[in-house]
Protein backbone atom coordinates (compact mmCIF):
# COMPACT_ATOMS: atom_id res chain seq x y z
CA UNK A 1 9.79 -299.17 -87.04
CA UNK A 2 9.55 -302.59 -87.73
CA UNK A 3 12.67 -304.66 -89.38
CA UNK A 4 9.81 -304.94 -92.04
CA UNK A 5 9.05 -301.86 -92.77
CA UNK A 6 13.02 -301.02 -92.54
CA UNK A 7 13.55 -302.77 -95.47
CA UNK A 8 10.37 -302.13 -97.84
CA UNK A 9 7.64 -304.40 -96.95
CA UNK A 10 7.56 -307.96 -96.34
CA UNK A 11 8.33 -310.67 -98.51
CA UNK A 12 11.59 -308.75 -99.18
CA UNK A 13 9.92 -307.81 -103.14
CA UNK A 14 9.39 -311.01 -104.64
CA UNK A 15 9.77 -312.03 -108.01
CA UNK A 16 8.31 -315.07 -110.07
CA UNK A 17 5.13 -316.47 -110.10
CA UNK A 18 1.40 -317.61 -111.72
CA UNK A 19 1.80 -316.24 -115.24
CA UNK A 20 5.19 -314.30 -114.76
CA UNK A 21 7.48 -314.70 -117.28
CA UNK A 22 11.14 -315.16 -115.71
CA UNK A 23 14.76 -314.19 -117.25
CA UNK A 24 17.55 -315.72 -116.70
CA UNK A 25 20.73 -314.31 -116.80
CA UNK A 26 24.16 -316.42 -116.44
CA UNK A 27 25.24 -317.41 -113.24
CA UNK A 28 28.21 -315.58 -111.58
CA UNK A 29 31.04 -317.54 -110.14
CA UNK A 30 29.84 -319.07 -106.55
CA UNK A 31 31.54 -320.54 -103.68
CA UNK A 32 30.73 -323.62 -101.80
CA UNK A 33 27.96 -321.67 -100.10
CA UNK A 34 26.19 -320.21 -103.19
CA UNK A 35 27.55 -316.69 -102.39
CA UNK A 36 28.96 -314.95 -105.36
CA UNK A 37 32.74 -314.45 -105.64
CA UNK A 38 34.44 -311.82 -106.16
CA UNK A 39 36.28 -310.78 -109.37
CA UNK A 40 40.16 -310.71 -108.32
CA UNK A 41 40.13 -306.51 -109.39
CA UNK A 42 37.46 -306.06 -106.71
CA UNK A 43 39.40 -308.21 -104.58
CA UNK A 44 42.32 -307.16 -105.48
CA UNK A 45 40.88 -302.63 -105.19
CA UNK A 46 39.43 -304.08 -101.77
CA UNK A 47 43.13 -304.62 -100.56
CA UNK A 48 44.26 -301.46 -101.47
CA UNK A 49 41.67 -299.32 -99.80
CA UNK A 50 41.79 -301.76 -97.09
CA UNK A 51 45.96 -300.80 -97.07
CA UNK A 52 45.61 -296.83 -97.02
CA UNK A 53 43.44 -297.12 -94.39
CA UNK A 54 45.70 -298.88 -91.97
CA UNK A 55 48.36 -296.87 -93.13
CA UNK A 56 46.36 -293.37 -92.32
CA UNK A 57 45.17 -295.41 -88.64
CA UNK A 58 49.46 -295.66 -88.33
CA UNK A 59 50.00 -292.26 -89.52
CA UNK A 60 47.72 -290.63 -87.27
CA UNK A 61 48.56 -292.90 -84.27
CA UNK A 62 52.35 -291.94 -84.50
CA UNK A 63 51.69 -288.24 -84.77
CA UNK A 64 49.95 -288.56 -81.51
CA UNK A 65 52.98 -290.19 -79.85
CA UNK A 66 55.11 -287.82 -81.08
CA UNK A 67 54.10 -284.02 -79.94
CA UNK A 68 57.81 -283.14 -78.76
CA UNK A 69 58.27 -283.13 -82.61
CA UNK A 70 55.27 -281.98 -84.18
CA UNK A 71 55.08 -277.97 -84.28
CA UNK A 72 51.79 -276.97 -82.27
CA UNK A 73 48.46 -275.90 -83.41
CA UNK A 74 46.10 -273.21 -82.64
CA UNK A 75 44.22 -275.28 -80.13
CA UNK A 76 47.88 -276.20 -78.31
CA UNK A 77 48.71 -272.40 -77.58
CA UNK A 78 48.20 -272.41 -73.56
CA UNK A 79 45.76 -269.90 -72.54
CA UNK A 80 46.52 -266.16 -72.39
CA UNK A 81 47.43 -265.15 -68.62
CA UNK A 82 44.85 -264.60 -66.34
CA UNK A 83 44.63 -260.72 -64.38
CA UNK A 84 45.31 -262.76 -61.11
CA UNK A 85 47.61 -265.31 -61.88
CA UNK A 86 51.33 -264.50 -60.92
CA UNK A 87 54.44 -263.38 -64.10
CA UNK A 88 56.44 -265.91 -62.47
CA UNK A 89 58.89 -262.42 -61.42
CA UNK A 90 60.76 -262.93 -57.99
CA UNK A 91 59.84 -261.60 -55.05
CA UNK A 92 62.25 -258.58 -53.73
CA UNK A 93 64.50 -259.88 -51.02
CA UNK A 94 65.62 -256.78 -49.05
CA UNK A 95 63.40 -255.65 -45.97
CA UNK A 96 63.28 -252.53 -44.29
CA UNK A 97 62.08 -253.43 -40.27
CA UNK A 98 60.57 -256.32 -42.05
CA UNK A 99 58.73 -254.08 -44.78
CA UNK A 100 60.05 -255.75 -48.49
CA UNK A 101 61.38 -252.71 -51.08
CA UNK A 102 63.44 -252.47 -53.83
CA UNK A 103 60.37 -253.06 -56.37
CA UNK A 104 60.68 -253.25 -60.04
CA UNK A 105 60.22 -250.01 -62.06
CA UNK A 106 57.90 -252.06 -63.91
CA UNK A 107 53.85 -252.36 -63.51
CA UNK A 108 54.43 -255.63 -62.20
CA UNK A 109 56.55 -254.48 -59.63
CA UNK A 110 53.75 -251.53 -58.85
CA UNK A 111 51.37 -253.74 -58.06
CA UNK A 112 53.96 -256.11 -56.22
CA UNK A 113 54.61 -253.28 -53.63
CA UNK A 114 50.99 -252.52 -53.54
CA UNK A 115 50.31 -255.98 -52.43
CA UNK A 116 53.30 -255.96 -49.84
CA UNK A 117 52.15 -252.76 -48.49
CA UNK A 118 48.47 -253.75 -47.83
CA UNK A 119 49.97 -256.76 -45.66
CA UNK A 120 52.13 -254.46 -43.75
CA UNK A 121 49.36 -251.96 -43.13
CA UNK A 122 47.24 -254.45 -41.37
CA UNK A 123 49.62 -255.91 -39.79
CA UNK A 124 49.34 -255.38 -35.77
CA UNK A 125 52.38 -252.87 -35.90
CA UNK A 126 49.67 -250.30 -37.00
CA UNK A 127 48.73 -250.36 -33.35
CA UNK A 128 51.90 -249.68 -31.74
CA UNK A 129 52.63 -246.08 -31.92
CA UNK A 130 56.49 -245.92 -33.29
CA UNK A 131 56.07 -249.17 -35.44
CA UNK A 132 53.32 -247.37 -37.35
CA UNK A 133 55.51 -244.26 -38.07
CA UNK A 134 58.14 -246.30 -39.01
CA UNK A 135 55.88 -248.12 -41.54
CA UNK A 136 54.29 -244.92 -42.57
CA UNK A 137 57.71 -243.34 -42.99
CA UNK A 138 58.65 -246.68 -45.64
CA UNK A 139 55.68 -246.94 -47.47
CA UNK A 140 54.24 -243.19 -47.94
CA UNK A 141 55.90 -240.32 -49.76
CA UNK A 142 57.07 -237.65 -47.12
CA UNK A 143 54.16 -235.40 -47.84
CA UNK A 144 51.74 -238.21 -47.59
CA UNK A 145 53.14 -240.18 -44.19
CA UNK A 146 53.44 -236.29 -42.43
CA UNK A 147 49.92 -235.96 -42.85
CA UNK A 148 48.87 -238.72 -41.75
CA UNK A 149 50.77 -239.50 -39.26
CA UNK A 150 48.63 -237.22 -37.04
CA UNK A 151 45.42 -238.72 -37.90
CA UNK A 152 46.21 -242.05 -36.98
CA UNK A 153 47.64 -241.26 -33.65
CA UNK A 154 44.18 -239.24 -33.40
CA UNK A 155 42.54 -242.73 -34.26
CA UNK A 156 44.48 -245.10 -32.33
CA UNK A 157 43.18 -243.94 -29.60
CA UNK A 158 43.58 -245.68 -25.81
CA UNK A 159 39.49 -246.34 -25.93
CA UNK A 160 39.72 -247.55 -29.34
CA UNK A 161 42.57 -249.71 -28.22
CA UNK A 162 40.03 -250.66 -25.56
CA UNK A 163 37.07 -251.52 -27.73
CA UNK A 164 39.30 -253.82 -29.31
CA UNK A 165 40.38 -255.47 -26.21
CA UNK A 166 43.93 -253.95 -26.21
CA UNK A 167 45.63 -251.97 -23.36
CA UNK A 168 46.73 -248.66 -24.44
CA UNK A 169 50.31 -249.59 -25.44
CA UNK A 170 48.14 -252.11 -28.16
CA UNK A 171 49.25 -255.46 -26.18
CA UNK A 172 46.26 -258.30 -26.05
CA UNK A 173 45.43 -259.97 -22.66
CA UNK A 174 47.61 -262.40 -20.87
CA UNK A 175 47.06 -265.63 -22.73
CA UNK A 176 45.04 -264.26 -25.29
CA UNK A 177 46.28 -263.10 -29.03
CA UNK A 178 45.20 -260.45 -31.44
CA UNK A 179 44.93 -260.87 -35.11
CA UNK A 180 44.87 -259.06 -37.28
CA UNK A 181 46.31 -259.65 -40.99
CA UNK A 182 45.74 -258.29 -44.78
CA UNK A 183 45.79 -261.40 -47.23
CA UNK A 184 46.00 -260.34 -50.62
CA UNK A 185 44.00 -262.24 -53.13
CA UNK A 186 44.40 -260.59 -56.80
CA UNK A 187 45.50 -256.86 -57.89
CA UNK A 188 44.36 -254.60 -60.56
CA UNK A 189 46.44 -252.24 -62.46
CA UNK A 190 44.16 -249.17 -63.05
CA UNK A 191 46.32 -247.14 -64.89
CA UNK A 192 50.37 -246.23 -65.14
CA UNK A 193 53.40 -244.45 -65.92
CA UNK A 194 56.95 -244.02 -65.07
CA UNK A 195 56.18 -241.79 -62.78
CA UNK A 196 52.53 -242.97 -61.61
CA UNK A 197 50.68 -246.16 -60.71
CA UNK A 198 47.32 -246.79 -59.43
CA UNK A 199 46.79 -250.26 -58.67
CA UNK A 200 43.21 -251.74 -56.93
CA UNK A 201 43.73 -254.80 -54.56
CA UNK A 202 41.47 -257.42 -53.76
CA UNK A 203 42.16 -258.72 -50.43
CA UNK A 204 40.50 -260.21 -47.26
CA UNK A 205 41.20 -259.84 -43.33
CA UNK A 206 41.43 -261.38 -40.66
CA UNK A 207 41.06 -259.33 -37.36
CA UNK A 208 39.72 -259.86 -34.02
CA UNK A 209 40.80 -261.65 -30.25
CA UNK A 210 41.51 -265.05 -30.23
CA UNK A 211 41.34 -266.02 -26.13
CA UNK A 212 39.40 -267.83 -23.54
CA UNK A 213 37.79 -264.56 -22.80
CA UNK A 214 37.49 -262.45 -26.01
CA UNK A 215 33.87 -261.31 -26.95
CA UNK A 216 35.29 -260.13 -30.01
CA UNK A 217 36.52 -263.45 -31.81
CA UNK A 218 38.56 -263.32 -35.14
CA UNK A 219 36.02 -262.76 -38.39
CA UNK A 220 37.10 -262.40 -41.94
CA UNK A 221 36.36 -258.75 -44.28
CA UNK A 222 36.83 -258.89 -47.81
CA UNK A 223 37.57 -255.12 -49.00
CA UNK A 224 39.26 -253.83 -52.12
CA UNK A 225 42.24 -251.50 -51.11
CA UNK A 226 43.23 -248.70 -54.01
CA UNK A 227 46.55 -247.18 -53.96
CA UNK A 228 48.24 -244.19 -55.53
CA UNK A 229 51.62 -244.57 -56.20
CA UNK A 230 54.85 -242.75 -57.30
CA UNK A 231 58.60 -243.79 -58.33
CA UNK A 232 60.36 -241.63 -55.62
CA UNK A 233 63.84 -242.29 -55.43
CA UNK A 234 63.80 -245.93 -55.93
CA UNK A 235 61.26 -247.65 -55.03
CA UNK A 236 57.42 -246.95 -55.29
CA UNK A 237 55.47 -244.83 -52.62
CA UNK A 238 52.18 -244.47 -51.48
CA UNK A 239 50.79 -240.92 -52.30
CA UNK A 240 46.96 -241.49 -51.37
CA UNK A 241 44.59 -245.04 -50.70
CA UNK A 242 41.17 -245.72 -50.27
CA UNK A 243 39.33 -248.94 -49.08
CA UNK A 244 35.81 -249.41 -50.07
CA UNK A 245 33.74 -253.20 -49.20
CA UNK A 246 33.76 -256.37 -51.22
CA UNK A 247 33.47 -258.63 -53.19
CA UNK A 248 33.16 -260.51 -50.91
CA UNK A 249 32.01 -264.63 -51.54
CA UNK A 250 29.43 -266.35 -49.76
CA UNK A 251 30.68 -267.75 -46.71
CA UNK A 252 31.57 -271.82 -46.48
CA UNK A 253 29.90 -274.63 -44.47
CA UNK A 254 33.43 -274.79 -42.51
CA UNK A 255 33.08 -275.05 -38.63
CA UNK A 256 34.47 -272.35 -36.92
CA UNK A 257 37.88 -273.04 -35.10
CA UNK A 258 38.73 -272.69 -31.32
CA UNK A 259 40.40 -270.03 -29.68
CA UNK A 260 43.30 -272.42 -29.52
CA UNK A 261 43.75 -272.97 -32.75
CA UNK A 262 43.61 -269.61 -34.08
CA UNK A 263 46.39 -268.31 -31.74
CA UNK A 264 48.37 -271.51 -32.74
CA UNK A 265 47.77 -271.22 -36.36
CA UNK A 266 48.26 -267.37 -36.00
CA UNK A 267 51.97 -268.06 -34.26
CA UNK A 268 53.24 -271.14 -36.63
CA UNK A 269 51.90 -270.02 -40.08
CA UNK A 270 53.93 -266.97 -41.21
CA UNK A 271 53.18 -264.69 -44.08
CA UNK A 272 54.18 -263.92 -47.77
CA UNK A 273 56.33 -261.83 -49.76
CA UNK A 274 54.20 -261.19 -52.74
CA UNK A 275 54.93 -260.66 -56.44
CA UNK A 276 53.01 -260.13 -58.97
């Protein structure tokens, strides 16, 4: 569109000419340049309007500097907490051979010892045969850690020790480390009670031989680990878990680390005590 066209045709509507008959009406009051003036009410209504507005700009301005004072809105509220991010309750700080207890009798404190009790369970005590009753004992009701007891000696067996490149007392190679480690990324509460929690965790693992020699070198899983759980006495127990694959995220573009460093990171990083 031309600036022509914008404004209704060329010659801006015209007036005056051959045979026109022209009007005129009194001047208006003019300044040195022709322009008319304006009457001092318009001038004088101008001001005003002109006023309020700076006066709102101020207003508005100042209310912006001041939010310690001004009550917040809707939009303000922070958001509602996520499923995965933490209550901000603390941790428990009382171990039992390095196993955290004393749990709320809360459902954040259900799917605190949930968390704590994956990370013990794949810890590399599970290999050892009297560190793995003793966590069984601690984390399972009676019932539960007597019965199973006997099918994880059955499973931890000297040539499953082997396939994993352990001797059959579940010690790695001279100069060589295991790993093996539950990192627990989010939990679910699937249901509870006084008596009864079930909380679903989301976790991944690290596990594998980290040594000049291993053919086995450490790899991530990614499972979700469901546990049953009941207020005995006073703290929560395990009464049954299952593990089942996933989700698991699409692996990174990160290099892969040496040997070295994953028996170095392995010795100076340690782990968590987890709350929920």
């Amino acid at each position: 569109m031309s600036n022509d066209d914008q404004y209704g045709g060329g010659g801006y509507g015209e007036v005056g000419g051959t045979g026109q008959t022209r009007t005129r009406l009194p001047d208006a009051p003019s300044d040195a340049y022709g322009a008319p003036r304006r009457t001092p009410r318009a001038s004088r209504g101008l001001i005003t309007v002109v006023g309020v507005v700076v006066l709102l700009v101020a207003a508005i301005a100042f209310a912006n500097q001041s939010g310690d004072t001004t009550p917040p809105t809707a939009s303000d509220k922070p958001p509602s907490t996520a499923p995965t991010s933490p209550t901000g309750t603390r941790p428990v700080d009382t171990k039992t051979n390095g196993i955290p207890r004393g749990f709320a009798h809360t459902e954040q404190g259900a799917q605190s010892a949930a968390a704590n009790y994956a990370v013990a369970l794949g810890s590399d005590g599970m290999l050892k045969r009297d560190l793995r009753h003793a966590i069984m004992d601690a984390l399972y009701t009676p019932e539960a850690a007597a019965a199973r007891k006997g099918a994880q000696d059955s499973a931890y067996t000297p040539a499953f020790l082997t396939s994993l490149g352990l001797d059959a007392d579940g010690n790695p190679p001279q100069g060589s480390t295991f790993v093996t480690r539950a990192v627990p990324i989010g939990t679910r509460l699937e249901s509870y009670s006084p008596t009864n929690a079930k909380v679903a965790l989301w976790y991944t693992g690290l596990l594998g031989m980290s040594g000049p020699k291993s053919t086995d070198p450490v790899r991530t899983t990614w499972k979700t680990w469901t546990f049953e759980l009941s207020w005995a006495g006073e703290d929560w127990k395990i009464g049954a878990d299952t593990q089942q694959d996933g989700p698991a995220p699409v692996p990174g573009d990160v290099p892969a680390s040496t040997s070295d460093d994953i028996s170095k990171a392995v010795k100076e990083f340690g782990g968590f005590t987890y709350a929920r």
